[in-house]
Protein backbone atom coordinates (compact mmCIF):
# COMPACT_ATOMS: atom_id res chain seq x y z
CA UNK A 1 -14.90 18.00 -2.78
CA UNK A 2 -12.09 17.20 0.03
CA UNK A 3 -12.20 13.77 -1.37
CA UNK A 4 -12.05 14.46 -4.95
CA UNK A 5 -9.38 16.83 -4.66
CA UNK A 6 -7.00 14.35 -2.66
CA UNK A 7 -8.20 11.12 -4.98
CA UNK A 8 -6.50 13.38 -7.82
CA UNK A 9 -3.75 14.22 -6.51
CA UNK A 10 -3.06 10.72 -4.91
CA UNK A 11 -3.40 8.50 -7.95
CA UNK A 12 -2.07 11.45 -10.41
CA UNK A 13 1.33 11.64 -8.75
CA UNK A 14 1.69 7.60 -8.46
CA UNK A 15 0.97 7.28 -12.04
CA UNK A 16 3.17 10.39 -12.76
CA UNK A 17 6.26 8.45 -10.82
CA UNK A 18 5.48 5.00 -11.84
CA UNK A 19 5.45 6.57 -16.15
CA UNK A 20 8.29 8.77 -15.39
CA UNK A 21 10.10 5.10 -14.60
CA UNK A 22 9.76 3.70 -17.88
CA UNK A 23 10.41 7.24 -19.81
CA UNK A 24 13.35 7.82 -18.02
CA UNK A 25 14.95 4.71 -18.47
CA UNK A 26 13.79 4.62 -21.91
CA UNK A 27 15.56 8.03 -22.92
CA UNK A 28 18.36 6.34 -21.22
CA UNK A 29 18.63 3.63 -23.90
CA UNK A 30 17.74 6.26 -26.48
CA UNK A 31 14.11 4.51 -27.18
CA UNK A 32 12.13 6.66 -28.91
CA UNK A 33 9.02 7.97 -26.81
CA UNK A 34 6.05 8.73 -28.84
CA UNK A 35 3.18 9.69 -25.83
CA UNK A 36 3.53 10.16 -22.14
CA UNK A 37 0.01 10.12 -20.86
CA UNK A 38 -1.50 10.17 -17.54
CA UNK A 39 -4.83 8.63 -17.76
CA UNK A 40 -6.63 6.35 -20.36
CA UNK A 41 -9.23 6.91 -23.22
CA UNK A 42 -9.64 10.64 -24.73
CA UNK A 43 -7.47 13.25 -25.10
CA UNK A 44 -8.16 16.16 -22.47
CA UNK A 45 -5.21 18.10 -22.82
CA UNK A 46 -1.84 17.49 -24.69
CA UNK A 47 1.33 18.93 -26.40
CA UNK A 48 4.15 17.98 -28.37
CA UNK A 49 7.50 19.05 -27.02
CA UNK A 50 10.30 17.25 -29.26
CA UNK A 51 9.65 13.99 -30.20
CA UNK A 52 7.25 13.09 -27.13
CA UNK A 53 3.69 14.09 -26.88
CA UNK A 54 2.30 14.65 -23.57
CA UNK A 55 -1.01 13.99 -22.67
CA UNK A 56 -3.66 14.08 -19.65
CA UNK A 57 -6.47 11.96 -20.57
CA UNK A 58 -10.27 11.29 -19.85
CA UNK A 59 -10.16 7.97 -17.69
CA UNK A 60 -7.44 9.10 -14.23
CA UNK A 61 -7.02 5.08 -13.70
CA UNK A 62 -3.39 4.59 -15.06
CA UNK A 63 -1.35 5.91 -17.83
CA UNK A 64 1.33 4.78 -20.20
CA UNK A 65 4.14 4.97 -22.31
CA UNK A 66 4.36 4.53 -25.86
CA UNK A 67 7.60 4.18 -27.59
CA UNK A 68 8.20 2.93 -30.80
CA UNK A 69 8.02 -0.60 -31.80
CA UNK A 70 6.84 -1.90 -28.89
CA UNK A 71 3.67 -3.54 -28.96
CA UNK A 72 4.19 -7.21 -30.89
CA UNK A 73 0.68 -6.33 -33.21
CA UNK A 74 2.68 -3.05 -34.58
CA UNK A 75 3.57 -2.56 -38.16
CA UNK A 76 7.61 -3.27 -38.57
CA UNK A 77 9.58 -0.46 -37.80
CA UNK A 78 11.73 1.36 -40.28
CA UNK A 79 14.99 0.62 -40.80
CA UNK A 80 15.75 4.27 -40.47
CA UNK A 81 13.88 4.32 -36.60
CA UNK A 82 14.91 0.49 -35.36
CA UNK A 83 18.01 1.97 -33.37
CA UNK A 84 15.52 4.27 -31.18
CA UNK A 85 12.84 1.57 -31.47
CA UNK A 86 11.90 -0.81 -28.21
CA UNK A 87 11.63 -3.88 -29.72
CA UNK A 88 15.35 -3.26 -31.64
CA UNK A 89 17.11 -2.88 -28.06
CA UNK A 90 18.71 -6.19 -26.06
CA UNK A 91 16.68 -8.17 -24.04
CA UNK A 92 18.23 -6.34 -20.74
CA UNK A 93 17.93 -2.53 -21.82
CA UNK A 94 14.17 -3.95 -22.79
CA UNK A 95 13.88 -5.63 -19.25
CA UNK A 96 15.30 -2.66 -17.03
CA UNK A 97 12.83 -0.32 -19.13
CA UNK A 98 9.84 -2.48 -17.83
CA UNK A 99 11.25 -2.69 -14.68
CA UNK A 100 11.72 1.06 -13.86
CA UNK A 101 8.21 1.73 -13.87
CA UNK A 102 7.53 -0.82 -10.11
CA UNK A 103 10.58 0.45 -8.72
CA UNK A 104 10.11 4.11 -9.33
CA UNK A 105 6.91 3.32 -7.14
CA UNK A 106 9.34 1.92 -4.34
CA UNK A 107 11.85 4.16 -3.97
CA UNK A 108 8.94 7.14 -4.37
CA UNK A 109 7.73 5.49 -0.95
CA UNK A 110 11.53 5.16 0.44
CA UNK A 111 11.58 8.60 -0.29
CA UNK A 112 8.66 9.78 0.60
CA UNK A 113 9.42 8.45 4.63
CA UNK A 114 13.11 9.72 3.94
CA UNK A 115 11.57 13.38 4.05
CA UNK A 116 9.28 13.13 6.42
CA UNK A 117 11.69 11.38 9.15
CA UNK A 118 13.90 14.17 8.09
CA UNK A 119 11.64 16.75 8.61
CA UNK A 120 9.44 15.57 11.58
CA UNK A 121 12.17 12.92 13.45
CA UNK A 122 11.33 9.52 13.82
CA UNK A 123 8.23 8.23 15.38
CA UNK A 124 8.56 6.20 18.52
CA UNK A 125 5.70 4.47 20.52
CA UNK A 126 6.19 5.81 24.15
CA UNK A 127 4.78 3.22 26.89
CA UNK A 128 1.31 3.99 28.51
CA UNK A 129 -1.07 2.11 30.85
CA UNK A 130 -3.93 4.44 29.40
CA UNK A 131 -7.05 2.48 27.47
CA UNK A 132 -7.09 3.80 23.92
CA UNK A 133 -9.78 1.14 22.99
CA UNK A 134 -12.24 -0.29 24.47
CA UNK A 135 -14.06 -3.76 22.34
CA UNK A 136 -17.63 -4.66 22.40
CA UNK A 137 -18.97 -7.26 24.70
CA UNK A 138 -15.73 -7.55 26.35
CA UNK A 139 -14.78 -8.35 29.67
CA UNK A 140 -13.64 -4.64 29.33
CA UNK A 141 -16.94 -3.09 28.53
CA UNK A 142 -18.78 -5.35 30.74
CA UNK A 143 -17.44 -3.90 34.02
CA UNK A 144 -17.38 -0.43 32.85
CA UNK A 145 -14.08 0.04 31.38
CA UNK A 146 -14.03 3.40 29.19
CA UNK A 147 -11.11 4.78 26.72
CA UNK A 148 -9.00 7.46 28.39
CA UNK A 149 -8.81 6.00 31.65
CA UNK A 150 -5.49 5.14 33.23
CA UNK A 151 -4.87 1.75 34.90
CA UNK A 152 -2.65 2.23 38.10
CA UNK A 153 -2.76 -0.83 39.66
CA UNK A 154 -3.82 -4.15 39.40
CA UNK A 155 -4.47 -6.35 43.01
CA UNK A 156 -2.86 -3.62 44.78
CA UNK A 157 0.11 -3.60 42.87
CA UNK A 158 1.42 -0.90 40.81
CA UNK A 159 1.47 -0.76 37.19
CA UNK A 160 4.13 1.51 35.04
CA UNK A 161 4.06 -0.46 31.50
CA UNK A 162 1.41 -1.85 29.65
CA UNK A 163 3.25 -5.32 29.03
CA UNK A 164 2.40 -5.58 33.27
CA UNK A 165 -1.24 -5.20 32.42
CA UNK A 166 -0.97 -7.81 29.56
CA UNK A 167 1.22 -10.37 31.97
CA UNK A 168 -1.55 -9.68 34.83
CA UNK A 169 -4.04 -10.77 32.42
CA UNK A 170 -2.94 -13.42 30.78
CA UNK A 171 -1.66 -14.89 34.06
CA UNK A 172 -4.60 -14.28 36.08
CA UNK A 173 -6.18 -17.83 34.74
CA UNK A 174 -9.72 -16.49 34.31
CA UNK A 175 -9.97 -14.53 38.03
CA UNK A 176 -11.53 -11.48 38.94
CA UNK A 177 -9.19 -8.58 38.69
CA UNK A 178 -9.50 -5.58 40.87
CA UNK A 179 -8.06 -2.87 38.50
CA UNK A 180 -7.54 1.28 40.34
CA UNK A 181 -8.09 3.28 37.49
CA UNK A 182 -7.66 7.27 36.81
CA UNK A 183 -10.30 8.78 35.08
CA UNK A 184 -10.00 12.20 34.56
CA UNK A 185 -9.75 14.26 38.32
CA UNK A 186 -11.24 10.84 39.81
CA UNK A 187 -9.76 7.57 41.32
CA UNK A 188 -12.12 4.62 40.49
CA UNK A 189 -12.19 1.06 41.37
CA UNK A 190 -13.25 -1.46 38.85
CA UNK A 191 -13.28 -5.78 38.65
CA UNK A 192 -13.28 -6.79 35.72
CA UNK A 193 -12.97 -10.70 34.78
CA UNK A 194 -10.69 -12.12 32.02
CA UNK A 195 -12.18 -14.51 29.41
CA UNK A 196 -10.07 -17.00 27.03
CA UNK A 197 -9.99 -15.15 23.75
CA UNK A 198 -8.17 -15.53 19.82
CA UNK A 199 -4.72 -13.18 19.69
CA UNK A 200 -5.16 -12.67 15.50
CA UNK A 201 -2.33 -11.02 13.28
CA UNK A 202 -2.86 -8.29 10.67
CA UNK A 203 -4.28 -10.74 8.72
CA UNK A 204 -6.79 -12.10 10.58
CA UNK A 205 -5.48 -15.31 11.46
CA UNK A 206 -5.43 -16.47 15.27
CA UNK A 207 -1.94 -16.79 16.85
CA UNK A 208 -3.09 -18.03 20.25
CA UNK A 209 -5.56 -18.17 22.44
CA UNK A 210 -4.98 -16.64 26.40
CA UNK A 211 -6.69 -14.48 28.99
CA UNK A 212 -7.97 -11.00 27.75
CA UNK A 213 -10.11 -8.45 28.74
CA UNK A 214 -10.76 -6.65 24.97
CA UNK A 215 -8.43 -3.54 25.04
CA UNK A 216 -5.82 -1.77 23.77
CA UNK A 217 -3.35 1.05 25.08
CA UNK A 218 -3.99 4.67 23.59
CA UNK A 219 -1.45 5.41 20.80
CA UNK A 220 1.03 7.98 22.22
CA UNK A 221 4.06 9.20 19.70
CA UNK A 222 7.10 11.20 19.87
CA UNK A 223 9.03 12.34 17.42
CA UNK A 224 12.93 12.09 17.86
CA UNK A 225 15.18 14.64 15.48
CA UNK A 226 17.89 12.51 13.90
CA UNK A 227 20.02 12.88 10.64
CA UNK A 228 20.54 12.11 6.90
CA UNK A 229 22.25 8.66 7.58
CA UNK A 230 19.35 7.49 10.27
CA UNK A 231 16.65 8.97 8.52
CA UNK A 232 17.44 6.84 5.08
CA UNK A 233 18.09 3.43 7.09
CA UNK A 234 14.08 4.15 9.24
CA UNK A 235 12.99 4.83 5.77
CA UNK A 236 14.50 1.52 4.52
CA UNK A 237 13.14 -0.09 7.17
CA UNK A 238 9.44 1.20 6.91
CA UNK A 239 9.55 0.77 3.40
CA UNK A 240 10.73 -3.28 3.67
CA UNK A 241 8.07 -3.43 6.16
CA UNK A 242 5.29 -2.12 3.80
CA UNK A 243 6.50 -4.20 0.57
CA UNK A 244 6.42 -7.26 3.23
CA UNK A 245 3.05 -6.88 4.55
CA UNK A 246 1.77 -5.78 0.59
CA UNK A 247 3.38 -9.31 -0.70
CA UNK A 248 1.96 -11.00 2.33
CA UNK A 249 -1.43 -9.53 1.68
CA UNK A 250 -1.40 -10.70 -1.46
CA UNK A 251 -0.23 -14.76 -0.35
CA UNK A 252 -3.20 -14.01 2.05
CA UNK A 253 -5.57 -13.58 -0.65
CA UNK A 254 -4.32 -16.51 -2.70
CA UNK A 255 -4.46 -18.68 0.46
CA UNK A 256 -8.34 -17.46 0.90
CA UNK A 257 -7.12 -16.14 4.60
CA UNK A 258 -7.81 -12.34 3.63
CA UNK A 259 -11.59 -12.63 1.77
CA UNK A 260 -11.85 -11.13 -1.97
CA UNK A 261 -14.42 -8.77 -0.23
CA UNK A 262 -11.82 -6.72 1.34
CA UNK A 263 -9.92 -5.69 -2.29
CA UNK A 264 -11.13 -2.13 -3.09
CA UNK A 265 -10.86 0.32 -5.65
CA UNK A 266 -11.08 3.46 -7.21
CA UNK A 267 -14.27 4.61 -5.10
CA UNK A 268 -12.41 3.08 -1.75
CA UNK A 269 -8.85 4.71 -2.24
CA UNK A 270 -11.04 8.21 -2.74
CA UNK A 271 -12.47 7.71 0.33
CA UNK A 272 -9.44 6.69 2.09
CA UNK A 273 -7.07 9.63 0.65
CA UNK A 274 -9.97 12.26 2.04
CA UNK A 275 -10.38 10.79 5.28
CA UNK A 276 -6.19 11.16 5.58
CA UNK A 277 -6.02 14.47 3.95
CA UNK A 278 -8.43 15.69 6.91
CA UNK A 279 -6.28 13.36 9.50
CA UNK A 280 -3.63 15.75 8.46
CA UNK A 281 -0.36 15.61 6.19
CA UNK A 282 1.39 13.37 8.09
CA UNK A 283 -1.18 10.61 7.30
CA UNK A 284 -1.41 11.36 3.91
CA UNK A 285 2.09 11.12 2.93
CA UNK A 286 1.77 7.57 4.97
CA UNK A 287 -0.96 6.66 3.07
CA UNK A 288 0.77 7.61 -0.35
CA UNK A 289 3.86 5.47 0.47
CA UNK A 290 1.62 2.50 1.14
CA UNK A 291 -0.50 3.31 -2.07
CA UNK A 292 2.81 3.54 -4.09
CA UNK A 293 4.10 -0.10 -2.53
CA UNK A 294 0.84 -1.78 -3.41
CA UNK A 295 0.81 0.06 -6.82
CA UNK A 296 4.77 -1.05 -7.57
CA UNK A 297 3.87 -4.41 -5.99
CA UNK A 298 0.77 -5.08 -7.92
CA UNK A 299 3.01 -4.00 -11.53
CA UNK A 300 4.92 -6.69 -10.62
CA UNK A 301 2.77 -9.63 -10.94
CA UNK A 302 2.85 -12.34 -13.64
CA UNK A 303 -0.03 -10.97 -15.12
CA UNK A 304 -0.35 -10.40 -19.24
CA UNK A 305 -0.87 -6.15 -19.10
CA UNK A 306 0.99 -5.60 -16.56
CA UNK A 307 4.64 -4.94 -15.96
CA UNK A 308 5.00 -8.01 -14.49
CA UNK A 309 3.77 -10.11 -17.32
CA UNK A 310 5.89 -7.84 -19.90
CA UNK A 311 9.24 -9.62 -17.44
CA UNK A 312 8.13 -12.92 -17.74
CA UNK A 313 8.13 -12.64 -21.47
CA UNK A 314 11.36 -10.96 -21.40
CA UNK A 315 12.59 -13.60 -19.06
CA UNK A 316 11.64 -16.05 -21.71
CA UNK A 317 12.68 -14.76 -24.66
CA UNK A 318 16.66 -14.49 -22.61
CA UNK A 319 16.36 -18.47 -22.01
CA UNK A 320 14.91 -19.24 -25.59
CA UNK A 321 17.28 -16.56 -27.31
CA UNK A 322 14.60 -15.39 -29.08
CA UNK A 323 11.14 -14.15 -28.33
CA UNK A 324 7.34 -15.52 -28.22
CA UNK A 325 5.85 -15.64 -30.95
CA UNK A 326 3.14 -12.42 -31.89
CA UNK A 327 0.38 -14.46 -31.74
CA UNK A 328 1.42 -16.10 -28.19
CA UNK A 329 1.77 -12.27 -26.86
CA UNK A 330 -1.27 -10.90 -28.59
CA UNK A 331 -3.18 -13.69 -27.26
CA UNK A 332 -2.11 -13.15 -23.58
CA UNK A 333 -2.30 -9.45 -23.89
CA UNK A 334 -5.95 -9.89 -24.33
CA UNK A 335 -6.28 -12.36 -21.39
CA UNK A 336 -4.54 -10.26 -19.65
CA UNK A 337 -7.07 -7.52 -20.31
CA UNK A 338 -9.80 -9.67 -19.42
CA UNK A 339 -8.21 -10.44 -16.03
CA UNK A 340 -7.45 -7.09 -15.49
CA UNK A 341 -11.23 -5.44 -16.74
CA UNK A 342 -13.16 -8.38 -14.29
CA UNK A 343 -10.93 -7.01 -11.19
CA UNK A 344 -11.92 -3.96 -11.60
CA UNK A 345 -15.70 -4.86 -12.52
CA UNK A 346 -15.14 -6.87 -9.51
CA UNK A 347 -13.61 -3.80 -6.75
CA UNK A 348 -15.76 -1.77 -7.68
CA UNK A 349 -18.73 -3.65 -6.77
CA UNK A 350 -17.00 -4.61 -3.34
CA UNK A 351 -16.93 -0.78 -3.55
CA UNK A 352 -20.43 0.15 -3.76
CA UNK A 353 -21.23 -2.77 -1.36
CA UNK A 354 -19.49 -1.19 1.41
CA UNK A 355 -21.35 2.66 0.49
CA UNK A 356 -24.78 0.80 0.47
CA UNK A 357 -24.50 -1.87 3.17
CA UNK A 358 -23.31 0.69 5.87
């Protein structure tokens, strides 16, 4: 229930702030909005305030916006209506409509870390020489090395940072190291020998190769108070760093670095948003910012469907000085939505791999 609860609330309010995008910016360039739905299919619940109708519907996987004249395969608008229809507005005011949607989902996550640093401080990583984990069939595990214990020398000397331990090891040219370790109440005395091993990035891909003994210091955070004017420029910063690694991730995938098997979906992001929810609300509003990059990033892909496709066309029709014709957009439309329908085929049974294969 946890993680059906927290999957609805997740993907409802990205959907919410990536629709309320385009219908804001579309009221501002007095389009007419016809529905504002969140979700696809069948009508669960709707109502009609002014012109707009709003709408929650069957399928919680997206949403839309429909204003007036703006799908190329719709009958030709009024003459009465074309000043509040889509298609009747410059190629800009058409553009910036399109775009809103994306970067509603970036600044959402720019905000998001705004009000938490504002509320919580800043996190910074304080140094430790305490194991936080401990790999496999490492050096590490081999001589009896076990999370939570403190290293407090190494050879006799003293240790105070964990970039010492690193140096030691990756200087020690594969000889035995005679580590004094704190565990618990107890003082224990432990050799453990480095072997050459692969330094990989986020993504996977090796770096280097040096001297390691397979772990990693325990993760121990503070929280410094600061103001308004810091809080927005961490916030800036976090959120760069997110749309960097979300573009990069993508690359990766193009490049065959990151596998196909690691996209998820729907079933994943459920399990992901109840595993944070019970880490806490701190994780989940992390997790929520990322979800909200990848969403905005993911828009904004050259892909027929998506908001990303919608600019390219747009982008054409500005250097041709006039558009595509219907056929040309109809045609990729449907592409697009065969693209789009085979990824999600496609995560879903990377999905259900991962629930049966564990």
């Amino acid at each position: 229930m946890n993680t059906v609860v927290s999957f609805i609330i997740v993907l409802g309010l990205l959907i919410f702030v990536h629709e309320l995008g385009h219908f804001l910016f579309a009221k501002l360039f007095k389009v007419k909005v016809l529905k504002f739905s969140l979700g696809f299919g069948p009508k669960i619940f709707g109502r009609t305030v002014g012109e707009t109708e709003y709408l929650i519907s069957a399928f919680p996987l997206g949403g839309y916006v429909k204003m007036l004249g703006e799908n190329p395969d719709e009958q030709e608008v009024e003459t009465e209506d074309q000043c509040s229809s889509f298609a009747h507005k410059s190629v800009w005011k058409r553009f910036f409509i399109v775009l809103a949607g994306p970067v509603f989902n970036l600044v959402f996550a720019l905000v998001l870390f705004c009000g938490l640093f504002i509320a919580i401080g800043v996190p910074d990583s304080q140094d430790t020489t305490t194991i936080g984990q401990v790999s496999e069939k490492s050096p590490a595990a081999e001589a009896g090395l076990l999370v939570g214990d403190t290293i407090e020398q190494i050879n006799g000397i003293p240790v105070i940072e964990w970039l010492s331990i690193l140096n030691s090891v990756k200087d020690s040219e594969g000889k035995p190291l005679t580590l004094q370790i704190k565990r618990g109440t107890e003082q224990v005395t432990v050799v453990v020998t480095p072997a050459i091993d692969s330094v990989k990035n986020v993504f996977g891909e090796v770096t280097e190769k040096r001297y390691m003994i397979g772990v990693m210091k325990a993760e121990a955070l503070v929280y410094e108070k600061v103001g308004v004017i810091r809080a927005i420029q961490e916030a800036c910063a976090q959120t760069w760093m997110y749309i960097s690694l979300t573009v990069m991730g993508f690359v990766k995938l193009v490049q065959r670095v990151v596998p196909m098997s690691e996209l998820g979906g729907p079933i994943l992001i459920a399990q992901l948003a109840g595993q944070q929810m019970a880490a806490g609300w701190i994780h989940l509003v992390y997790f929520i910012a990322l979800l909200s990059v990848n969403l905005g990033i993911l828009n904004l892909l050259p892909i027929p469907v998506l908001d990303g496709g919608h600019l390219v066309f747009l982008g054409v029709e500005a250097v041709r000085r006039r558009p595509l014709s219907e056929r040309v957009q109809i045609v990729a439309q449907q592409v697009g939505m065969a693209l789009l329908g085979s990824l999600m085929l496609f995560v879903f049974y990377n999905d259900l791999v991962r629930i049966f294969t564990k």
